[in-house]
PDB file of N, CA and C in Angstrom:
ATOM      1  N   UNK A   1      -1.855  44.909  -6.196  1.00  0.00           N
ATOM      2  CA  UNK A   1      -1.513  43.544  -5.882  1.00  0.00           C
ATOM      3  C   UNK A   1      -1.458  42.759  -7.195  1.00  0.00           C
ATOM      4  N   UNK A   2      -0.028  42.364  -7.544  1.00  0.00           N
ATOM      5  CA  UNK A   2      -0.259  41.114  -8.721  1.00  0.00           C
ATOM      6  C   UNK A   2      -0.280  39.830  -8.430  1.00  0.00           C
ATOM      7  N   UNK A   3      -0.602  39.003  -9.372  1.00  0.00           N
ATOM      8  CA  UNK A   3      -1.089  37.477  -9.268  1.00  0.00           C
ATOM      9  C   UNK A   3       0.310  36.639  -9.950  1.00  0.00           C
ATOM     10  N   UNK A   4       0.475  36.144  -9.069  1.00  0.00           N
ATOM     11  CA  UNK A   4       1.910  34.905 -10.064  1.00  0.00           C
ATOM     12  C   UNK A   4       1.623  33.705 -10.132  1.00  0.00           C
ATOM     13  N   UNK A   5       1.180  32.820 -10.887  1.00  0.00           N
ATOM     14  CA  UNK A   5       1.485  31.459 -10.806  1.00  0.00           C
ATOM     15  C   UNK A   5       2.729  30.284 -10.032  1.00  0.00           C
ATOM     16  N   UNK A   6       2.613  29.813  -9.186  1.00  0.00           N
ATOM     17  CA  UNK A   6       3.503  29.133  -8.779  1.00  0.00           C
ATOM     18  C   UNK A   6       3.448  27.562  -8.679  1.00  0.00           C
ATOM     19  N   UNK A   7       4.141  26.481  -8.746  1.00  0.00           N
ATOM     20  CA  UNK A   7       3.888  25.551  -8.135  1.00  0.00           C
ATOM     21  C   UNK A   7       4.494  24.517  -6.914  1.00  0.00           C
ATOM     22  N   UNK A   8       3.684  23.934  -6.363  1.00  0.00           N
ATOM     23  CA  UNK A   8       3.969  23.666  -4.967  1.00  0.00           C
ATOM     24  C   UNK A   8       3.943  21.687  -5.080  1.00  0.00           C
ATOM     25  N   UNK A   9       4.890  21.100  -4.235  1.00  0.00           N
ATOM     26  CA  UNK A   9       4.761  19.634  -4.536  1.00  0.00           C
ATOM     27  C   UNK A   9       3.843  18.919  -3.021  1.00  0.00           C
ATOM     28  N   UNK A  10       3.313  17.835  -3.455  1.00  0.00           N
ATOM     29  CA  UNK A  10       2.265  17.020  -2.543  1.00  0.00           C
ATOM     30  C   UNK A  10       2.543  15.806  -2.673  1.00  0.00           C
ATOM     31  N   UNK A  11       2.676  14.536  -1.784  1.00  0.00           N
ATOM     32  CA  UNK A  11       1.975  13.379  -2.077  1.00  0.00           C
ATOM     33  C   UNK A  11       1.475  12.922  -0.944  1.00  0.00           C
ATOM     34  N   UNK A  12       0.687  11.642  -1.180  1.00  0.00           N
ATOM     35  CA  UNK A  12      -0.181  10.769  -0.452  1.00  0.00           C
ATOM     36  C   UNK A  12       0.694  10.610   0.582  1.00  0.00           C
ATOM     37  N   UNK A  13      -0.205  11.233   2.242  1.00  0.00           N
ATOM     38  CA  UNK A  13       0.254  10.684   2.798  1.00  0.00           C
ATOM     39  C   UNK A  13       0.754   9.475   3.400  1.00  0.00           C
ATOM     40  N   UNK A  14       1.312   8.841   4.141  1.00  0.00           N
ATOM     41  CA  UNK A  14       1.725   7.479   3.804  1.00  0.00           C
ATOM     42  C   UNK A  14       1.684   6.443   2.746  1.00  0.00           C
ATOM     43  N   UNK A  15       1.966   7.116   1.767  1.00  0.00           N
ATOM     44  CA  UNK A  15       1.280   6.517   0.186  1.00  0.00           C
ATOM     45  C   UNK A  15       0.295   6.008  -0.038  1.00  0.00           C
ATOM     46  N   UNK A  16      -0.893   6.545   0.939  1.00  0.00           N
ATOM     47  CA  UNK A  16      -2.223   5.850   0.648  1.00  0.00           C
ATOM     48  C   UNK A  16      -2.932   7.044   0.404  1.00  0.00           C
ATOM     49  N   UNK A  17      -3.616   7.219  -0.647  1.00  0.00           N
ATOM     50  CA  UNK A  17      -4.148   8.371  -1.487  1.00  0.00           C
ATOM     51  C   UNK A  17      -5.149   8.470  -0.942  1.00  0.00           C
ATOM     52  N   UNK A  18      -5.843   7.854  -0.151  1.00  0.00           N
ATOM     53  CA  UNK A  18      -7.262   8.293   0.664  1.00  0.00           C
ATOM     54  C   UNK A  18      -7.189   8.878   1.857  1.00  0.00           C
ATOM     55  N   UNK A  19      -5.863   8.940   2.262  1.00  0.00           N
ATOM     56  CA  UNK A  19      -4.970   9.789   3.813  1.00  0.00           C
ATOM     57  C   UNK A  19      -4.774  11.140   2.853  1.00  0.00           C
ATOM     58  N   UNK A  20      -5.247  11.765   1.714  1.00  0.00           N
ATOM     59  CA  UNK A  20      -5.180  13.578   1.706  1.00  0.00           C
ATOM     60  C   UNK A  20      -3.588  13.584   1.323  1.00  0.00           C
ATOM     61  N   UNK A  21      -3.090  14.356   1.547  1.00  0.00           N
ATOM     62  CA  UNK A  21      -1.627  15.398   0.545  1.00  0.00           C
ATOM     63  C   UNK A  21      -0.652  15.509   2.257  1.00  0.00           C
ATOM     64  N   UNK A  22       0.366  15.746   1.964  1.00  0.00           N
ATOM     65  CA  UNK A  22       1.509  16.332   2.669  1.00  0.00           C
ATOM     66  C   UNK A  22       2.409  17.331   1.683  1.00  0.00           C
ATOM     67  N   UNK A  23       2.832  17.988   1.905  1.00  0.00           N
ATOM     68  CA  UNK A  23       3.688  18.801   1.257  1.00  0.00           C
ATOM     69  C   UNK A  23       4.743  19.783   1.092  1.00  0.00           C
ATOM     70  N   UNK A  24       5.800  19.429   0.475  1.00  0.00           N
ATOM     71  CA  UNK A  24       7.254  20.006   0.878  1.00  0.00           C
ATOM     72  C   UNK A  24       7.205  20.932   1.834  1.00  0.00           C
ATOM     73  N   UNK A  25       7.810  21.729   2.344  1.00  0.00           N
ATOM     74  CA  UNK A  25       7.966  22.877   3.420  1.00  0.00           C
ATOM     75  C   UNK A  25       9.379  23.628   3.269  1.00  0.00           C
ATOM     76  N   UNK A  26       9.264  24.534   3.717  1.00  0.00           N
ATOM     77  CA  UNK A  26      10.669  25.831   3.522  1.00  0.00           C
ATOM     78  C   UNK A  26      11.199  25.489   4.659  1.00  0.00           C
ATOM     79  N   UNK A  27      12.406  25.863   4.838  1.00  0.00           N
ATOM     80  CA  UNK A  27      13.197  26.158   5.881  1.00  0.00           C
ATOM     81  C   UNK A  27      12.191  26.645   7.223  1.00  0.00           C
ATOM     82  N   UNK A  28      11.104  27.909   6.998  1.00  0.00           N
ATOM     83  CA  UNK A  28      10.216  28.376   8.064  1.00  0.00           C
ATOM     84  C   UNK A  28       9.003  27.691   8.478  1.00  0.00           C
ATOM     85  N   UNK A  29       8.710  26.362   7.469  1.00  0.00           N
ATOM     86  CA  UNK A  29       7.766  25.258   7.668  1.00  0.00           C
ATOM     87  C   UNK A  29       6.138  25.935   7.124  1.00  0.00           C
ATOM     88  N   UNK A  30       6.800  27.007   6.021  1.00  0.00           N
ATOM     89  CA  UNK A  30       5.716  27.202   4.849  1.00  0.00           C
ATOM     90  C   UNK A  30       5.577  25.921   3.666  1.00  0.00           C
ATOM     91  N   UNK A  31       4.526  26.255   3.514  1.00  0.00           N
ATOM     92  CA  UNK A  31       4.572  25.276   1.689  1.00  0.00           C
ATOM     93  C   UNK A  31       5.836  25.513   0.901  1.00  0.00           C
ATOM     94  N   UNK A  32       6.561  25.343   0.271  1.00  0.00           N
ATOM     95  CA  UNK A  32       7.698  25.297  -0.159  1.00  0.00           C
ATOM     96  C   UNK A  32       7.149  25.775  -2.025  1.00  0.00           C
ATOM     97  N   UNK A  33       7.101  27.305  -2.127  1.00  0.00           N
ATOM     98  CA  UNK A  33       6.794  27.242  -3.733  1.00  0.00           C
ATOM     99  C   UNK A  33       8.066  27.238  -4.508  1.00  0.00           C
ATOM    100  N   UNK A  34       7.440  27.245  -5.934  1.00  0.00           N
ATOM    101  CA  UNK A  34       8.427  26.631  -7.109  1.00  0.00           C
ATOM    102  C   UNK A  34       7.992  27.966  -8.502  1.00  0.00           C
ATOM    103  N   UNK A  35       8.994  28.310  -9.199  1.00  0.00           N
ATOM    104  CA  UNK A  35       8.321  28.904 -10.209  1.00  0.00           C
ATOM    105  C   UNK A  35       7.937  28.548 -11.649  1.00  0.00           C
ATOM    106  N   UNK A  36       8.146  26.916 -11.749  1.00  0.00           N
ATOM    107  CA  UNK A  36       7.746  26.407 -12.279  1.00  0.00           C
ATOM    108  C   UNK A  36       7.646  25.023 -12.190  1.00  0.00           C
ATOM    109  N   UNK A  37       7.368  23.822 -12.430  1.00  0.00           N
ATOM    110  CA  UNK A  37       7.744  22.386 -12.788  1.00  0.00           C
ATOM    111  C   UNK A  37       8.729  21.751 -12.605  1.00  0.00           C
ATOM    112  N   UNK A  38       9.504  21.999 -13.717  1.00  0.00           N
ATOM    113  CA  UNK A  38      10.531  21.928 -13.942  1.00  0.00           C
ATOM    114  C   UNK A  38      11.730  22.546 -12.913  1.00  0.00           C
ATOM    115  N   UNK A  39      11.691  23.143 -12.151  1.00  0.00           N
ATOM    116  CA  UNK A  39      12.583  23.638 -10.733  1.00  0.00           C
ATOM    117  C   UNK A  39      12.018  22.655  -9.817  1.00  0.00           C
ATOM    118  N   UNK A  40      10.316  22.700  -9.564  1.00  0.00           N
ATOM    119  CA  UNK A  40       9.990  21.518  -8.526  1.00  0.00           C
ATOM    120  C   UNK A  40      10.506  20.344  -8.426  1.00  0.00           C
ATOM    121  N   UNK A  41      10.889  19.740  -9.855  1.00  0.00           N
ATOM    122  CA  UNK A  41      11.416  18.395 -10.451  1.00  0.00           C
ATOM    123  C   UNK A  41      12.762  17.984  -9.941  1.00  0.00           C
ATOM    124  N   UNK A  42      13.459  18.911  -9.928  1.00  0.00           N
ATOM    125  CA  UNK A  42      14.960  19.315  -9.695  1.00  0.00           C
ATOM    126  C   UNK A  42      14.898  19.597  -8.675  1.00  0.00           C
ATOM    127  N   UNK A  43      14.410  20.018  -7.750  1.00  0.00           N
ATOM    128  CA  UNK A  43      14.110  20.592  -6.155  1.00  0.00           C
ATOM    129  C   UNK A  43      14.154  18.540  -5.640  1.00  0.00           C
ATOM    130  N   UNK A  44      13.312  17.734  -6.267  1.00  0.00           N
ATOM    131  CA  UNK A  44      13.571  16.716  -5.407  1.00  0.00           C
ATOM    132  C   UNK A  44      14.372  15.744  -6.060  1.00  0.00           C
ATOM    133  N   UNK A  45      14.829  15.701  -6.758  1.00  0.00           N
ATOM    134  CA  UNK A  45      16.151  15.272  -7.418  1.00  0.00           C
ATOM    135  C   UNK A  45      17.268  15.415  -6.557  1.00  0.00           C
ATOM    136  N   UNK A  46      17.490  16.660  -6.449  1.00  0.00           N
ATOM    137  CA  UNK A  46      18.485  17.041  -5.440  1.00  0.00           C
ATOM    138  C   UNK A  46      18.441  16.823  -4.206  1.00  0.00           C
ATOM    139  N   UNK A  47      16.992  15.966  -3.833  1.00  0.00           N
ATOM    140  CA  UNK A  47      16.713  15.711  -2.277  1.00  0.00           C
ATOM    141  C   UNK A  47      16.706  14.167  -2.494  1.00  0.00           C
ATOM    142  N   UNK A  48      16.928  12.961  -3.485  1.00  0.00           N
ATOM    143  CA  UNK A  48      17.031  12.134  -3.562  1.00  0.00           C
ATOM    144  C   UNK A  48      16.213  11.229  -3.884  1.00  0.00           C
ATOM    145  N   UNK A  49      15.171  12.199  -4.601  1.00  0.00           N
ATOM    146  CA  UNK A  49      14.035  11.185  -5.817  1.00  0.00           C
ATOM    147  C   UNK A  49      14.413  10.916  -6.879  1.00  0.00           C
ATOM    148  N   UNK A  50      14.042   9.754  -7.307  1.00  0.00           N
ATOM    149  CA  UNK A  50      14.614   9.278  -8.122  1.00  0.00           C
ATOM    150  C   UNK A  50      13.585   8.779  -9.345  1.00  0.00           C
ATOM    151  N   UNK A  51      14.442   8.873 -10.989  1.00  0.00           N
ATOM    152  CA  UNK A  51      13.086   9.377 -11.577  1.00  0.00           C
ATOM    153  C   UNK A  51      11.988   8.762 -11.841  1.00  0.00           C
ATOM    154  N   UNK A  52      12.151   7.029 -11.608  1.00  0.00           N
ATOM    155  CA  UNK A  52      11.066   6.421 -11.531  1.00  0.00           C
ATOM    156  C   UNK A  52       9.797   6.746 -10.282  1.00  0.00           C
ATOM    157  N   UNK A  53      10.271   7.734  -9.389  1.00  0.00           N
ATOM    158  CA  UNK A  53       9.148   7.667  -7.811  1.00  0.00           C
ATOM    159  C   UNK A  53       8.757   9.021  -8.499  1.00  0.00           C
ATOM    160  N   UNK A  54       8.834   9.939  -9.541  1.00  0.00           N
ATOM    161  CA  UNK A  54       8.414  11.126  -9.597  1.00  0.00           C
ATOM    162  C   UNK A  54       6.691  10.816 -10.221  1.00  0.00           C
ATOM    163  N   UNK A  55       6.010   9.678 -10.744  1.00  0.00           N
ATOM    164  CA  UNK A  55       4.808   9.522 -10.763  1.00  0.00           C
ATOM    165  C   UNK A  55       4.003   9.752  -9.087  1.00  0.00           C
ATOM    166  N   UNK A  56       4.911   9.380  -7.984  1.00  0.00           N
ATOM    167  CA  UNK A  56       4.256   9.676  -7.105  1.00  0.00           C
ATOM    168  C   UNK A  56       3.593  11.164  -6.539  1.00  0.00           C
ATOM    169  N   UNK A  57       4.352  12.041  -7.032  1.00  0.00           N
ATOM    170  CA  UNK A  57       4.300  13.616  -6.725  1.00  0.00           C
ATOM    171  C   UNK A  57       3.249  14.481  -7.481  1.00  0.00           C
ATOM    172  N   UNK A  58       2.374  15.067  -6.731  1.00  0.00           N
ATOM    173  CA  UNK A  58       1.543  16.140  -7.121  1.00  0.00           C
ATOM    174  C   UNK A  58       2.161  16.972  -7.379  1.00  0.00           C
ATOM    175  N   UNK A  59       2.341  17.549  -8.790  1.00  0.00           N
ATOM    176  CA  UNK A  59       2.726  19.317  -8.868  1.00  0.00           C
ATOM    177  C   UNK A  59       1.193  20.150  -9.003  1.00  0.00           C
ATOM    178  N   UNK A  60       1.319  20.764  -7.744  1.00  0.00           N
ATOM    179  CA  UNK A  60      -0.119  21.606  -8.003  1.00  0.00           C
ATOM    180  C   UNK A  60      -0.008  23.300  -8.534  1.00  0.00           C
ATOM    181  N   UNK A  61      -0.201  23.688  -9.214  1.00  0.00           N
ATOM    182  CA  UNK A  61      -0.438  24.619  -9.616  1.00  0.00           C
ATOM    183  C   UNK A  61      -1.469  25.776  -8.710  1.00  0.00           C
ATOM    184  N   UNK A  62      -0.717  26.834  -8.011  1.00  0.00           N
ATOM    185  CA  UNK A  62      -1.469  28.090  -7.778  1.00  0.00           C
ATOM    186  C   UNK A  62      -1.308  29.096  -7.774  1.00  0.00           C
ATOM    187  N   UNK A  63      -2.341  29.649  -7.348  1.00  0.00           N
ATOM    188  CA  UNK A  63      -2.020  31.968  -7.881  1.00  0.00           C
ATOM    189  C   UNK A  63      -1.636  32.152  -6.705  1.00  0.00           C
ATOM    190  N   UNK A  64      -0.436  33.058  -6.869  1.00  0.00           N
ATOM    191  CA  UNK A  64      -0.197  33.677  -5.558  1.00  0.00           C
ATOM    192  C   UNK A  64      -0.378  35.137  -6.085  1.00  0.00           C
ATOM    193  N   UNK A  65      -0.681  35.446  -4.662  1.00  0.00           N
ATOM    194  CA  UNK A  65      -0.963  37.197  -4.749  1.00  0.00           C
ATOM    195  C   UNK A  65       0.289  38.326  -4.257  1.00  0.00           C
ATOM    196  N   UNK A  66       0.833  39.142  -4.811  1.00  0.00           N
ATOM    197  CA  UNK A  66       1.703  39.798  -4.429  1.00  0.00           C
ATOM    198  C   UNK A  66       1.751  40.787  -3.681  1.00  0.00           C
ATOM    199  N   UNK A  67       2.013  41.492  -3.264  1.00  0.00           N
ATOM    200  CA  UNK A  67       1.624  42.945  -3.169  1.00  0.00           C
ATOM    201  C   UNK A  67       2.811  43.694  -2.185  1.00  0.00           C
ATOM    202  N   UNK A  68       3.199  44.758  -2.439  1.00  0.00           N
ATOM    203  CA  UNK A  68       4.497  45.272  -1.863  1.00  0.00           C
ATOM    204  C   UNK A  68       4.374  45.805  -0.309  1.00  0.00           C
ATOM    205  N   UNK A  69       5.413  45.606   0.455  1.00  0.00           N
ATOM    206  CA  UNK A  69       5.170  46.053   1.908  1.00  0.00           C
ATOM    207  C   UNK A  69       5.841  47.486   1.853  1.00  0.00           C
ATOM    208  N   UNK A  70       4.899  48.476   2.205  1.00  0.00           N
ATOM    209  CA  UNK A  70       5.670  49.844   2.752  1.00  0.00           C
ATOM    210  C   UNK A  70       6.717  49.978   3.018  1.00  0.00           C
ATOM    211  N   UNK A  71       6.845  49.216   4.123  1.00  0.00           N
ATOM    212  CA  UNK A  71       7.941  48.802   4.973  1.00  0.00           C
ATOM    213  C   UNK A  71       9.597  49.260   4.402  1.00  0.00           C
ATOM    214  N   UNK A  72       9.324  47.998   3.512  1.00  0.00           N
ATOM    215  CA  UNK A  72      10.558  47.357   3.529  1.00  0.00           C
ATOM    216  C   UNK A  72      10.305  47.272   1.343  1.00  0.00           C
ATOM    217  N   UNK A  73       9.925  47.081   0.580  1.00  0.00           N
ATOM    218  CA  UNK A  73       9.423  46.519  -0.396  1.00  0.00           C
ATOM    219  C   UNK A  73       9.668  45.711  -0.736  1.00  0.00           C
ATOM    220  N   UNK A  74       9.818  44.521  -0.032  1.00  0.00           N
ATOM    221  CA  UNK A  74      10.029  43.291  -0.253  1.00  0.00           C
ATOM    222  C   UNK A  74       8.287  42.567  -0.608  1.00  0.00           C
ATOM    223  N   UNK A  75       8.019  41.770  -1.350  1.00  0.00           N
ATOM    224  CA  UNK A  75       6.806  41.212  -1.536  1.00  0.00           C
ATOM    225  C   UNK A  75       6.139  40.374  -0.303  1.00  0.00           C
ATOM    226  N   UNK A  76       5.264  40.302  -0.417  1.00  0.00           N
ATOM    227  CA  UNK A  76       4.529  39.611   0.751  1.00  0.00           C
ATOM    228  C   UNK A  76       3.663  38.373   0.031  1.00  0.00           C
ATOM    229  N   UNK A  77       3.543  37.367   0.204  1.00  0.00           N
ATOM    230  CA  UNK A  77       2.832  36.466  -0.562  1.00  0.00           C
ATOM    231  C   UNK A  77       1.611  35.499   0.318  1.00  0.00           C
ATOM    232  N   UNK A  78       0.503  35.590  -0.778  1.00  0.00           N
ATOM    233  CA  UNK A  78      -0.783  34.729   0.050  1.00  0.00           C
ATOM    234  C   UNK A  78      -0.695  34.103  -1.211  1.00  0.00           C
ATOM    235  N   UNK A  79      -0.227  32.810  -1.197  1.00  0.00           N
ATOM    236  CA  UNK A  79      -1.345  31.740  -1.570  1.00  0.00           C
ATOM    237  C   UNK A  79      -2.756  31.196  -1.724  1.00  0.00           C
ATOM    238  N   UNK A  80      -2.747  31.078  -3.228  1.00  0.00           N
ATOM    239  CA  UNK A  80      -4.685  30.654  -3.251  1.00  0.00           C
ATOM    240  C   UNK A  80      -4.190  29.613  -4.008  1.00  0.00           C
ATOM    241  N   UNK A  81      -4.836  28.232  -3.959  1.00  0.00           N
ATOM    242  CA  UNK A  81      -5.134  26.995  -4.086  1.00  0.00           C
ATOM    243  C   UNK A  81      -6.589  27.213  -4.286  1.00  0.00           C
ATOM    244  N   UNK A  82      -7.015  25.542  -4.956  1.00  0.00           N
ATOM    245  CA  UNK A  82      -8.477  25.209  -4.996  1.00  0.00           C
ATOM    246  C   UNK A  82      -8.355  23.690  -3.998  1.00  0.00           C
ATOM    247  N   UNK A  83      -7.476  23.410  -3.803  1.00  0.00           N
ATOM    248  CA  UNK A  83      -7.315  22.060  -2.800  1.00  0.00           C
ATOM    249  C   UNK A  83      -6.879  23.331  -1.269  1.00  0.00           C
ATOM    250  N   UNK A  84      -7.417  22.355  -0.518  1.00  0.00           N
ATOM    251  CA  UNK A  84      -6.922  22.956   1.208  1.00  0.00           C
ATOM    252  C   UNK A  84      -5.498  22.275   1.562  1.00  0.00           C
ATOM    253  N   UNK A  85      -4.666  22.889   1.866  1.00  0.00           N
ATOM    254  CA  UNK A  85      -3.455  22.288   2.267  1.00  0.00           C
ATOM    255  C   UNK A  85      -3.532  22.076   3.532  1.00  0.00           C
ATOM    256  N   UNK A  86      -2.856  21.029   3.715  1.00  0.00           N
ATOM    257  CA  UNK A  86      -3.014  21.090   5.512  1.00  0.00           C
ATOM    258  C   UNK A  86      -1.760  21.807   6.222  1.00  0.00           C
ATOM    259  N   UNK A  87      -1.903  22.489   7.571  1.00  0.00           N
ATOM    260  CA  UNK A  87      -0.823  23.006   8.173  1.00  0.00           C
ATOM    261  C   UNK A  87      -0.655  22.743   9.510  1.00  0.00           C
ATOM    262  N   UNK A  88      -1.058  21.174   9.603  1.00  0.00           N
ATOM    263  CA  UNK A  88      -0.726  20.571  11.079  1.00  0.00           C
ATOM    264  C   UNK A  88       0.508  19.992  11.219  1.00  0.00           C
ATOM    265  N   UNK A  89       0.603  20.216  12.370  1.00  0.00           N
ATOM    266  CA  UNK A  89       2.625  19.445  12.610  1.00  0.00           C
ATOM    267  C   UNK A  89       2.196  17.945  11.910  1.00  0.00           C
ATOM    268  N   UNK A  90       1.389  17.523  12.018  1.00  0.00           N
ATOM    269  CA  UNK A  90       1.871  15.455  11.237  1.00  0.00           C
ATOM    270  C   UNK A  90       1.748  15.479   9.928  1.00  0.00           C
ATOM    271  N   UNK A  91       1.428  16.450   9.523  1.00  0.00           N
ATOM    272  CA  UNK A  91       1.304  16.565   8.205  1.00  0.00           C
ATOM    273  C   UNK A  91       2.767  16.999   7.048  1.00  0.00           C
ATOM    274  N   UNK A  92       3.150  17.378   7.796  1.00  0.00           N
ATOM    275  CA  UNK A  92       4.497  18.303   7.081  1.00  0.00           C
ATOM    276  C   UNK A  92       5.412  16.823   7.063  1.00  0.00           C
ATOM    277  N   UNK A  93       6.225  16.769   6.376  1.00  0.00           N
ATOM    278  CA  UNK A  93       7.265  15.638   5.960  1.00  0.00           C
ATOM    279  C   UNK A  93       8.617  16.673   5.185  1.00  0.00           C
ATOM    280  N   UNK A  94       8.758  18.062   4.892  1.00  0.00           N
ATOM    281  CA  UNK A  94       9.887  17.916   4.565  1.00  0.00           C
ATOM    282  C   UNK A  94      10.541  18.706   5.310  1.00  0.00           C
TER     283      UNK A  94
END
């Protein structure tokens, strides 16, 4: 199993920073990772942030774990964070 660095975007929910994180989502309504910054940056650029609102955005930084499926060898990925993400339907916004 290898370890990759990835990063993933967050902000305040309802822009009040004491309401905890929300955070992008995939097409399958996973966390939405990035392989670096700089793609995350451009990921909402292209969704219509604009560059003065990018102080609002958490880029968090985490290890993901790899490891190959028998199967198929396509990678399989677990996410490790040191923050808890949430994965309730009111939480998700993208």
């Amino acid at each position: 199993m290898d370890n990759e660095k990835r990063i993933i975007i967050g902000r305040p929910i309802n822009g009040i920073s004491i309401n905890g994180l929300e955070y992008a989502l995939d097409e399958h309504g996973k966390v939405k990772e990035f392989s670096d910054k700089k793609e995350a940056v451009q990921f909402l650029k292209d969704n219509g942030t604009l560059d003065e609102d990018m102080d609002y955005y958490i880029f968090e930084e985490i290890e993901t774990k790899i490891k190959k499926s028998e199967k198929n060898q396509e990678p399989l990925r677990k996410a490790v964070s040191k923050n808890k993400r949430p994965d309730r339907d009111d939480d998700r916004w993208w």
